[in-house]
PDB file of N, CA and C in Angstrom:
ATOM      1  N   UNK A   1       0.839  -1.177   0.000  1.00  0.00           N
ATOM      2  CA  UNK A   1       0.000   0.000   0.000  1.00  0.00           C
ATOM      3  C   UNK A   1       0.886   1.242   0.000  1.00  0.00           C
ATOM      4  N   UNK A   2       0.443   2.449  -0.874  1.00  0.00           N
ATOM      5  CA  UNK A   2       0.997   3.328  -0.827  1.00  0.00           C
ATOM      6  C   UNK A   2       0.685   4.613  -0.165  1.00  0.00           C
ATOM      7  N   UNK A   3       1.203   5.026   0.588  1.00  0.00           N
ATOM      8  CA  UNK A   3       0.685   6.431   1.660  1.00  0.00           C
ATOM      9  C   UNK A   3       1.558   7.400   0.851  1.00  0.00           C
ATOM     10  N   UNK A   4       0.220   8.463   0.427  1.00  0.00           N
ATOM     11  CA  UNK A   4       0.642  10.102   0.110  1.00  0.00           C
ATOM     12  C   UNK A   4       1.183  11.155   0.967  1.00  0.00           C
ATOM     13  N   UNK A   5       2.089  11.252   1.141  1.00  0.00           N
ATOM     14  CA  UNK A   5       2.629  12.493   2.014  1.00  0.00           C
ATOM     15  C   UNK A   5       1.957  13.759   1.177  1.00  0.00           C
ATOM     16  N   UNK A   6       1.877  14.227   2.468  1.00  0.00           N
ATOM     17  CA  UNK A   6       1.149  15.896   2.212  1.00  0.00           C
ATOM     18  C   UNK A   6       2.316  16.779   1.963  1.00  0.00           C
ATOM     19  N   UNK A   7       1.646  17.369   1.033  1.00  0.00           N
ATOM     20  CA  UNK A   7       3.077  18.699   1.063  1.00  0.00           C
ATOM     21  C   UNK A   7       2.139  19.895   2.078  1.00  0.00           C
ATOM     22  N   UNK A   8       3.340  20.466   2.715  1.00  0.00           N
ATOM     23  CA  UNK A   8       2.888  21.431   3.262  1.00  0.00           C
ATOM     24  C   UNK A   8       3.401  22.828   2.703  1.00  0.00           C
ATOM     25  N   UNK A   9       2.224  23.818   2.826  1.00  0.00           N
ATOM     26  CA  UNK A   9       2.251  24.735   2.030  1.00  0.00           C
ATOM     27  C   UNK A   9       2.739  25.991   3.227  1.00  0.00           C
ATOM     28  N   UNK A  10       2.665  26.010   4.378  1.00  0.00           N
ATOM     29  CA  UNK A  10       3.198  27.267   5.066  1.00  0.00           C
ATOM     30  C   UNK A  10       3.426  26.261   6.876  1.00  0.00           C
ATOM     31  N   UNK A  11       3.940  27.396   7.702  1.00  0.00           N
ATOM     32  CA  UNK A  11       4.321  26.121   8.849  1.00  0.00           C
ATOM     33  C   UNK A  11       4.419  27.994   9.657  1.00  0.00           C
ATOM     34  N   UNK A  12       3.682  27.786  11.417  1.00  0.00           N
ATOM     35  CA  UNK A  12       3.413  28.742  11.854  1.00  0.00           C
ATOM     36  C   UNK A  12       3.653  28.405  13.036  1.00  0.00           C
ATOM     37  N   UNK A  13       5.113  29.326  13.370  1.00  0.00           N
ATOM     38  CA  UNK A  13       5.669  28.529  14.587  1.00  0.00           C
ATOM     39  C   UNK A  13       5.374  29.639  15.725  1.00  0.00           C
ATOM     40  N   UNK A  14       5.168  29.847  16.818  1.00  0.00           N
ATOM     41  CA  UNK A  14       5.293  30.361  17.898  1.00  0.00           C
ATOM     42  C   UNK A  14       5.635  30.007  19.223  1.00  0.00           C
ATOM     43  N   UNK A  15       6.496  30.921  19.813  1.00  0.00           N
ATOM     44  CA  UNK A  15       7.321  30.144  20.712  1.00  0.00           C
ATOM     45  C   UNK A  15       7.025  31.621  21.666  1.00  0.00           C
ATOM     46  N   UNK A  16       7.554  31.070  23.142  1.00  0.00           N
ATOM     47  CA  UNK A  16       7.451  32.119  24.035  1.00  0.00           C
ATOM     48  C   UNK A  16       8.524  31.063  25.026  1.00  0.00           C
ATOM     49  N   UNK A  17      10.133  32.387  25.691  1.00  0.00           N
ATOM     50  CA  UNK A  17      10.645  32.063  26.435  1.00  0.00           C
ATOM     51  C   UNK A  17      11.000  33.343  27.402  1.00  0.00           C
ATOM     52  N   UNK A  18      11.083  32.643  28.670  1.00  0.00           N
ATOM     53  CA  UNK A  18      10.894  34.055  29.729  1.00  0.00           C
ATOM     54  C   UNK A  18      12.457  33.932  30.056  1.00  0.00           C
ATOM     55  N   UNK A  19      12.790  35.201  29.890  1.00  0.00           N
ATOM     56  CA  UNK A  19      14.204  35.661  29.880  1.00  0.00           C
ATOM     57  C   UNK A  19      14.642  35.018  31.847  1.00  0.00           C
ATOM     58  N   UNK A  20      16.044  34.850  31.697  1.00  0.00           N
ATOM     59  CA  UNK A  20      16.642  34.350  32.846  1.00  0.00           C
ATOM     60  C   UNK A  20      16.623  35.397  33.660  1.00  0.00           C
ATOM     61  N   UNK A  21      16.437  36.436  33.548  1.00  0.00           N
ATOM     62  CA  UNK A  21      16.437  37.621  34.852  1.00  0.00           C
ATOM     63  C   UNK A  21      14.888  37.727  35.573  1.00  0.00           C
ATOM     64  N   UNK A  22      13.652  37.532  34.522  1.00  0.00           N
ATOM     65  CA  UNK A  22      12.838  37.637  35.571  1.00  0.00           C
ATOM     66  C   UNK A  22      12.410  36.578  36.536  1.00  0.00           C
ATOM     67  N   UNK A  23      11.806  36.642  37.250  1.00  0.00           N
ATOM     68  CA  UNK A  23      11.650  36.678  38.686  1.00  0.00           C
ATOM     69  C   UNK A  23      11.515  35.043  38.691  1.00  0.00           C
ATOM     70  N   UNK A  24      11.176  34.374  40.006  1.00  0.00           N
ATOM     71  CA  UNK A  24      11.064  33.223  39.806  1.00  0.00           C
ATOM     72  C   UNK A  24       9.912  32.618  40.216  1.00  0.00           C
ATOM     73  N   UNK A  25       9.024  33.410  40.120  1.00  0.00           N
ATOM     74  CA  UNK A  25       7.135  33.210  39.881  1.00  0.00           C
ATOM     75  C   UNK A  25       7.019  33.329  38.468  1.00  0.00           C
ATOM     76  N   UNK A  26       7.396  33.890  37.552  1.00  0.00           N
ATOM     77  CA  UNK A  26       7.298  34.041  36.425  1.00  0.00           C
ATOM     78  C   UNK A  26       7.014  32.373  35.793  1.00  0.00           C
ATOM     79  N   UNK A  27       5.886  32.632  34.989  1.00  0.00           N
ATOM     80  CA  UNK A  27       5.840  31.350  34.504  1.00  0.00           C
ATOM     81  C   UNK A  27       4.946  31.280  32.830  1.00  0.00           C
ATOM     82  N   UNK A  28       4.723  30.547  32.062  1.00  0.00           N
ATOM     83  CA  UNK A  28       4.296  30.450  31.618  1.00  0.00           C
ATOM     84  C   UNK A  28       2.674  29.777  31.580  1.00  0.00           C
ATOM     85  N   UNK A  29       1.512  29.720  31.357  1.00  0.00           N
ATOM     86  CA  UNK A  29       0.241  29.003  31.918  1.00  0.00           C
ATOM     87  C   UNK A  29       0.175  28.446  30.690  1.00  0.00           C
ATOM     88  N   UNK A  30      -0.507  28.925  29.342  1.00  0.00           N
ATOM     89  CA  UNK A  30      -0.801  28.640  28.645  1.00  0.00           C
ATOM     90  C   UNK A  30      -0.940  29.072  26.698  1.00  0.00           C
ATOM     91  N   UNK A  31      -1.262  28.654  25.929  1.00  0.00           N
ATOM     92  CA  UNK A  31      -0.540  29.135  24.879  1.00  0.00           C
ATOM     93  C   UNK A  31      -2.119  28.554  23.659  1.00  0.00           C
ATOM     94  N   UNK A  32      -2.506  29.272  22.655  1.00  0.00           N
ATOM     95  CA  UNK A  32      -3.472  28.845  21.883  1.00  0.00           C
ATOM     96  C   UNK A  32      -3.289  29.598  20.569  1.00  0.00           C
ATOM     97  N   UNK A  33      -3.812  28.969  19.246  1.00  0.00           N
ATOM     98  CA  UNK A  33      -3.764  29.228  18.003  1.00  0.00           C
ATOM     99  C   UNK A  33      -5.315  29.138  17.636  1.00  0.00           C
ATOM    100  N   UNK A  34      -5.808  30.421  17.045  1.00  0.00           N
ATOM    101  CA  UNK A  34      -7.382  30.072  16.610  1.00  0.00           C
ATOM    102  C   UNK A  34      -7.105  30.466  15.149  1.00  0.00           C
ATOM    103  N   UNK A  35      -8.256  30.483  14.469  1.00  0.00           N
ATOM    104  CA  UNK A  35      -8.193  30.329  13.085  1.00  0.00           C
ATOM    105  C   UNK A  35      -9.356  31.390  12.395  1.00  0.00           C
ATOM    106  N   UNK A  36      -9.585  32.135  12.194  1.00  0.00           N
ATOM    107  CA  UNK A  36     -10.781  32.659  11.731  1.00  0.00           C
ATOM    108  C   UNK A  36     -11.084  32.034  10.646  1.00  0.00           C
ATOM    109  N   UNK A  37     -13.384  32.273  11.379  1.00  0.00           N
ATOM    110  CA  UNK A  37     -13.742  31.209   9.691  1.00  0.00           C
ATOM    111  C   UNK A  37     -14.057  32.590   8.776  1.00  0.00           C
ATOM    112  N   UNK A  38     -13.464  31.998   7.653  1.00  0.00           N
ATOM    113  CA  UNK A  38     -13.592  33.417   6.721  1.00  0.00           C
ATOM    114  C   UNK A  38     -15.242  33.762   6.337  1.00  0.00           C
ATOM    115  N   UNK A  39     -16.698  33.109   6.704  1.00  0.00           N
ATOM    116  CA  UNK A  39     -17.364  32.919   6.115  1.00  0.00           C
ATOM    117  C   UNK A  39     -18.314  33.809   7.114  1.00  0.00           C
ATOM    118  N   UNK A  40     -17.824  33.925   8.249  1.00  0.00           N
ATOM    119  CA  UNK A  40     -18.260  34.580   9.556  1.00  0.00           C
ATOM    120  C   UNK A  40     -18.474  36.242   9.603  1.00  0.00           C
ATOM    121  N   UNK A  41     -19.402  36.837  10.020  1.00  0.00           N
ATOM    122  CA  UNK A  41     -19.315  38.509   9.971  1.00  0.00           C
ATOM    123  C   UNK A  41     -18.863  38.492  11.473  1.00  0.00           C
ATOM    124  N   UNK A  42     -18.039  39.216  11.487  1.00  0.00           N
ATOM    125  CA  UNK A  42     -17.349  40.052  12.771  1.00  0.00           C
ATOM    126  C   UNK A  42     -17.956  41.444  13.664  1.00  0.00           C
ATOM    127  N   UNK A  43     -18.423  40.826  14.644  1.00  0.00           N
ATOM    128  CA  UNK A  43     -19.165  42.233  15.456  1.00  0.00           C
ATOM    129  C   UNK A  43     -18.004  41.618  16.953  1.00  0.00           C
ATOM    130  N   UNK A  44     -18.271  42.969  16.917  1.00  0.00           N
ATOM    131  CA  UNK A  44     -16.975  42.638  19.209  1.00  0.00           C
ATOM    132  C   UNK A  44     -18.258  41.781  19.735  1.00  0.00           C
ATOM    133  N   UNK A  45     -19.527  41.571  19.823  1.00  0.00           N
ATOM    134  CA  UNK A  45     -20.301  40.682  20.208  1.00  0.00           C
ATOM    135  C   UNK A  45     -20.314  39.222  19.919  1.00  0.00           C
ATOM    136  N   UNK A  46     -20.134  38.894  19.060  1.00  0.00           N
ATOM    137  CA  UNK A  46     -19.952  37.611  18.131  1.00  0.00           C
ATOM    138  C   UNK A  46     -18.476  37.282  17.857  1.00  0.00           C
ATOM    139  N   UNK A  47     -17.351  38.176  18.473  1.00  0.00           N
ATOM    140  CA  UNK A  47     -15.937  37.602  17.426  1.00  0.00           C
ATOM    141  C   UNK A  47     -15.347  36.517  18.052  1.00  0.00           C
ATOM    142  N   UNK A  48     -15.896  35.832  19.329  1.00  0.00           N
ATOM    143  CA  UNK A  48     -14.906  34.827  19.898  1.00  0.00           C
ATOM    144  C   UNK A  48     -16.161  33.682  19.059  1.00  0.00           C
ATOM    145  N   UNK A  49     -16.971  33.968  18.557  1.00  0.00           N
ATOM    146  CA  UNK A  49     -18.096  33.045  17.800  1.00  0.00           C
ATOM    147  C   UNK A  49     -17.367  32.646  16.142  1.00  0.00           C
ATOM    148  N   UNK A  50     -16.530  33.410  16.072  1.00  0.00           N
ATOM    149  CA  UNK A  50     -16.187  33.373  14.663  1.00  0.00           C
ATOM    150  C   UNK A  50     -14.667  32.593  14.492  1.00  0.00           C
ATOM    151  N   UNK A  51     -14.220  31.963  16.060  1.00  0.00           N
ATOM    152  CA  UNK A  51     -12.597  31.457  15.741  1.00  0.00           C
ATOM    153  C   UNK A  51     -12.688  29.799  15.913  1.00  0.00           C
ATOM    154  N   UNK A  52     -11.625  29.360  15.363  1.00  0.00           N
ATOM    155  CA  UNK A  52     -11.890  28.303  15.458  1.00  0.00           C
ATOM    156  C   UNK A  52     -10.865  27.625  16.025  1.00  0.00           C
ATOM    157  N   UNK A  53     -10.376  26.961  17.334  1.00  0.00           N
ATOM    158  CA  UNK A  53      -9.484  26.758  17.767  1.00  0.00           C
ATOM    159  C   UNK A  53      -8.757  25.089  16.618  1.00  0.00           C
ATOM    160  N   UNK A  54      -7.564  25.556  17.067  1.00  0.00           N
ATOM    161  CA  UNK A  54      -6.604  24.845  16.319  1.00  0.00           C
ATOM    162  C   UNK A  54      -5.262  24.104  17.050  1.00  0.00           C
ATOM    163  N   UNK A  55      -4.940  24.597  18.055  1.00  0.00           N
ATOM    164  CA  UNK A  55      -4.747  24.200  18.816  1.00  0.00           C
ATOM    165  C   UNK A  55      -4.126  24.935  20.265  1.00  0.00           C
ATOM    166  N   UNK A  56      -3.924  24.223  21.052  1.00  0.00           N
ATOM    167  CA  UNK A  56      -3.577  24.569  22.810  1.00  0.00           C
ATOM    168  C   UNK A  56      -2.753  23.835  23.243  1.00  0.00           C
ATOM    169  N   UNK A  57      -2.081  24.443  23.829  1.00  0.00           N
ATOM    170  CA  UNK A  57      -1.589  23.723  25.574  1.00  0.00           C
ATOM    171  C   UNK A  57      -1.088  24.648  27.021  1.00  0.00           C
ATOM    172  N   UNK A  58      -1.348  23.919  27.629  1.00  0.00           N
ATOM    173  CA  UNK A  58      -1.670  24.109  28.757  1.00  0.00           C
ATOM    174  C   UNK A  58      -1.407  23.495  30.143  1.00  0.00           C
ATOM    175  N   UNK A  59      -1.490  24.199  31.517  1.00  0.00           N
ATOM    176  CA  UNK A  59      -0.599  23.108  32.332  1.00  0.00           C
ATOM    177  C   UNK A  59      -1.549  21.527  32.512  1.00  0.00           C
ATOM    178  N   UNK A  60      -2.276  21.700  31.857  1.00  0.00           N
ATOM    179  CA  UNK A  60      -3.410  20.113  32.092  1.00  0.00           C
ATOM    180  C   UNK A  60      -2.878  19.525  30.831  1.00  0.00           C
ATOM    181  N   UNK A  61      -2.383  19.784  29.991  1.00  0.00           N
ATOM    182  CA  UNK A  61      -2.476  19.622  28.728  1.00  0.00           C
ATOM    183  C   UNK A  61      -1.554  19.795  28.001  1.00  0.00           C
ATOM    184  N   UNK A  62       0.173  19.489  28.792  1.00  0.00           N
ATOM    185  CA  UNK A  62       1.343  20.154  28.555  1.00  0.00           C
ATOM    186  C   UNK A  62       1.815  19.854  27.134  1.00  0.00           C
ATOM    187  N   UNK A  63       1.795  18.831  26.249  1.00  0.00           N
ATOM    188  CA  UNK A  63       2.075  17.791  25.143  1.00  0.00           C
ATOM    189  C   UNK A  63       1.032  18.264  24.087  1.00  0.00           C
ATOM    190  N   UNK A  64       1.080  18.618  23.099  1.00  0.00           N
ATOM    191  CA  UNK A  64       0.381  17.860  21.909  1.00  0.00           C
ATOM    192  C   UNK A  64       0.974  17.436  20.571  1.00  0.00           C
ATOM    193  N   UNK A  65       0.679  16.161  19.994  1.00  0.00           N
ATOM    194  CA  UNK A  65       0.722  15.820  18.446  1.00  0.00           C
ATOM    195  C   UNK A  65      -0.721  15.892  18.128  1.00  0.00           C
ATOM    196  N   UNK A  66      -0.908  16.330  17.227  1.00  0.00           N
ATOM    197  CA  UNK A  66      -2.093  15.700  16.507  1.00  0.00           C
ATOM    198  C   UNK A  66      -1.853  16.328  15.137  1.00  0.00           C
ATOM    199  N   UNK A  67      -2.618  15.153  14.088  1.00  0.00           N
ATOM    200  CA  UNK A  67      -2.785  15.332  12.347  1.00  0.00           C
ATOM    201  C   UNK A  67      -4.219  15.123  12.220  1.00  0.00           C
ATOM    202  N   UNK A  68      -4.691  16.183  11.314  1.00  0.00           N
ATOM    203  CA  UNK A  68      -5.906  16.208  10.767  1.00  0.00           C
ATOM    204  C   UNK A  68      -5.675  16.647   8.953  1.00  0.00           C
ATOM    205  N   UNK A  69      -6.760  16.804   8.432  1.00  0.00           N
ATOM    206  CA  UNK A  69      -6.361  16.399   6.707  1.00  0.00           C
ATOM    207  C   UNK A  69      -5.916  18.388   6.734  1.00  0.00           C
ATOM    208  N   UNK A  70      -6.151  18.994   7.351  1.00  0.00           N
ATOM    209  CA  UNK A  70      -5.709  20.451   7.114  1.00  0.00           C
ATOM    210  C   UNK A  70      -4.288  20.802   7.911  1.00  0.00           C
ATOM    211  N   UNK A  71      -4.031  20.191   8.928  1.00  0.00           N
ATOM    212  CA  UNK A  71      -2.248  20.215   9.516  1.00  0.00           C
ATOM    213  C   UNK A  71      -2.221  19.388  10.544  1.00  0.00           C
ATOM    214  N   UNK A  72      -0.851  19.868  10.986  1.00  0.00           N
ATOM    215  CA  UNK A  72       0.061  19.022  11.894  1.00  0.00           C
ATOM    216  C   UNK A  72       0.008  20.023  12.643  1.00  0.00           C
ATOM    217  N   UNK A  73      -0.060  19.320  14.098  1.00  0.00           N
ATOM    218  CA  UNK A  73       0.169  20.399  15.260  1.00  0.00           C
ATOM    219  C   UNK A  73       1.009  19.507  16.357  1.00  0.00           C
ATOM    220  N   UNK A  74       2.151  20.771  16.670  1.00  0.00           N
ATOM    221  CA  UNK A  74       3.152  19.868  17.465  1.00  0.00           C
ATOM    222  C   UNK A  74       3.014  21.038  18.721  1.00  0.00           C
ATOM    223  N   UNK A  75       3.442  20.983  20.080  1.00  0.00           N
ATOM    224  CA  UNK A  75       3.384  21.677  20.782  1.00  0.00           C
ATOM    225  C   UNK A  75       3.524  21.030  22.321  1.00  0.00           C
ATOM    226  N   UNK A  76       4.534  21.858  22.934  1.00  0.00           N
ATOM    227  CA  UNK A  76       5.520  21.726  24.204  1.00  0.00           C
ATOM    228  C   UNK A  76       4.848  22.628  25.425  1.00  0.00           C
ATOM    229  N   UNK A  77       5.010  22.717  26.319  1.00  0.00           N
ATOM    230  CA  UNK A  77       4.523  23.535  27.148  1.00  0.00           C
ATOM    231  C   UNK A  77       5.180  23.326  28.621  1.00  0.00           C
ATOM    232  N   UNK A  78       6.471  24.112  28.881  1.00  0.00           N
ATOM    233  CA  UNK A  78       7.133  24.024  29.965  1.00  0.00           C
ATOM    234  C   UNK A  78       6.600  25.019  30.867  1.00  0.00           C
ATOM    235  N   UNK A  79       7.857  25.476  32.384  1.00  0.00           N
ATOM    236  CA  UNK A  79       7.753  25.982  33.173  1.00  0.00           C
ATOM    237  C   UNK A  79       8.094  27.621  32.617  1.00  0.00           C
ATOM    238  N   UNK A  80       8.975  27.708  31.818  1.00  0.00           N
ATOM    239  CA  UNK A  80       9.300  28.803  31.461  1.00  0.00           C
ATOM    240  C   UNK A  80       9.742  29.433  29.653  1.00  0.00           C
ATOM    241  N   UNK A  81       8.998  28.311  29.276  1.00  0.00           N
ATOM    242  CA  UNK A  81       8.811  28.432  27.864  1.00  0.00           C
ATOM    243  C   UNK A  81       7.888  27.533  26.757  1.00  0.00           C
ATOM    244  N   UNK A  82       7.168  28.291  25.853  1.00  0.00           N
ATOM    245  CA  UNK A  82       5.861  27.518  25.276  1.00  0.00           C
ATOM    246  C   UNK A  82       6.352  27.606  24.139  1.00  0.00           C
ATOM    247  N   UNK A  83       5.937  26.426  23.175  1.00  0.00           N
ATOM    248  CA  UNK A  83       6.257  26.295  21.784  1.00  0.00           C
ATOM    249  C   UNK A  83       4.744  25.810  20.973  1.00  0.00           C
ATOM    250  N   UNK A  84       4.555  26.633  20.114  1.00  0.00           N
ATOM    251  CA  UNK A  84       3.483  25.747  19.127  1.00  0.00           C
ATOM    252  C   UNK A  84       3.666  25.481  17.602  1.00  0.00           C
ATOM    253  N   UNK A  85       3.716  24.607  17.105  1.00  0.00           N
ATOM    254  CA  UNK A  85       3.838  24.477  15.424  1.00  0.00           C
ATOM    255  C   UNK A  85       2.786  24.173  14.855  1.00  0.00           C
ATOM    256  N   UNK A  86       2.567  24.904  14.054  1.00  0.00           N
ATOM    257  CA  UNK A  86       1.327  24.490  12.863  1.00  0.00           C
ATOM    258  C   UNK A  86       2.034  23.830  11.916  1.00  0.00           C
ATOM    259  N   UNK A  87       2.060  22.933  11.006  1.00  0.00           N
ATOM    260  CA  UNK A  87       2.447  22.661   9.506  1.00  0.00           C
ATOM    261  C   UNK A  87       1.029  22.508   8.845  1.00  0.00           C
ATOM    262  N   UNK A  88       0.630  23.500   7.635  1.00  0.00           N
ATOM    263  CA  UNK A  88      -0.429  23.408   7.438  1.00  0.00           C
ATOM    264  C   UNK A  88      -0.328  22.803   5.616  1.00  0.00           C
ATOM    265  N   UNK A  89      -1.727  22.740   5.601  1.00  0.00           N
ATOM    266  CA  UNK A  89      -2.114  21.700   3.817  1.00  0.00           C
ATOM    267  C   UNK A  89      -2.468  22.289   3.214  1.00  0.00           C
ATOM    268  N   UNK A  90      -3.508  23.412   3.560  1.00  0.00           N
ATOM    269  CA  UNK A  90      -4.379  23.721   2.721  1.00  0.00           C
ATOM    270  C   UNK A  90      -4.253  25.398   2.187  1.00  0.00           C
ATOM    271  N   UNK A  91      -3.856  25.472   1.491  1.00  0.00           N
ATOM    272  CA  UNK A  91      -3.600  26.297   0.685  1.00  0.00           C
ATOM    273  C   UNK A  91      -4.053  28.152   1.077  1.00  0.00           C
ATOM    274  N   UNK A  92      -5.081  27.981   1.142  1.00  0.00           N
ATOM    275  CA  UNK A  92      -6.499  28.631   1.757  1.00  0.00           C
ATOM    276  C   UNK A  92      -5.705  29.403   3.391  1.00  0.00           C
ATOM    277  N   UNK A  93      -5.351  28.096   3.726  1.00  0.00           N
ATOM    278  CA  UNK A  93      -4.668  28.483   5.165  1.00  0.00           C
ATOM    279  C   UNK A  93      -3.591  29.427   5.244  1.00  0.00           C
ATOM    280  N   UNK A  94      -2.324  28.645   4.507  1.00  0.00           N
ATOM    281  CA  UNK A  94      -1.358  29.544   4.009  1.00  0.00           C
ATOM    282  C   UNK A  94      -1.367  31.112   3.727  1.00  0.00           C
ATOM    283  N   UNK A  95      -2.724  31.336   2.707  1.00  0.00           N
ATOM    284  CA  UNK A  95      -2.488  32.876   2.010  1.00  0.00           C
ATOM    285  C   UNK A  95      -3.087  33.815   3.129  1.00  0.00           C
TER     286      UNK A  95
END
C-alpha cells in the first residue's frame, strides 16, 4: 500500500521564552492558536463566535501531536517556555 505524504504549504511557529532575569514566579500558563472562519461577519459581540481553535496547551495539557487532513500540530509547554507548530495543507490556510 501506498501512503501520500502531504506537502505542506506554510508552517506557523510560535514560541514564548521568559528571559533568565525575571523573577522566579514568572511562569508560563498557557498558549493557543485560533483560526478565523472566513465565512463569519465580525461584530466585538460575536468575534470569539467566529474562531476556530486549532490548537492549545496548557498546564493540564502540557504535550500535543495531533494530524488532521488540514495540519500538523506539534506543541511543548514548559515551566518557562511555550512552543506551538502548525504545519499546514491547505492552501487557503497559508495565504
Amino acid at each position: 500500500m501506498l501512503v501520500r505524504a502531504k506537502m505542506i504549504c506554510g508552517i506557523l511557529l510560535c514560541e514564548e521564552k521568559l528571559h533568565p532575569m525575571n523573577t522566579n514566579s514568572s511562569s508560563i500558563f498557557n498558549m493557543t492558536i485560533f483560526k478565523n472562519q472566513p465565512t463569519c461577519s465580525r461584530t466585538p459581540e460575536d468575534e470569539s463566535e467566529c474562531r476556530i481553535l486549532v490548537a492549545s496547551i496548557n498546564s493540564e495539557n502540557p504535550n500535543i501531536s495531533r494530524v488532521t487532513d488540514a495540519a500538523k500540530a506539534f506543541g511543548v509547554l514548559g515551566n518557562r517556555n511555550a512552543s506551538l507548530r502548525i504545519e499546514m495543507f491547505k492552501h487557503d490556510d497559508c495565504s
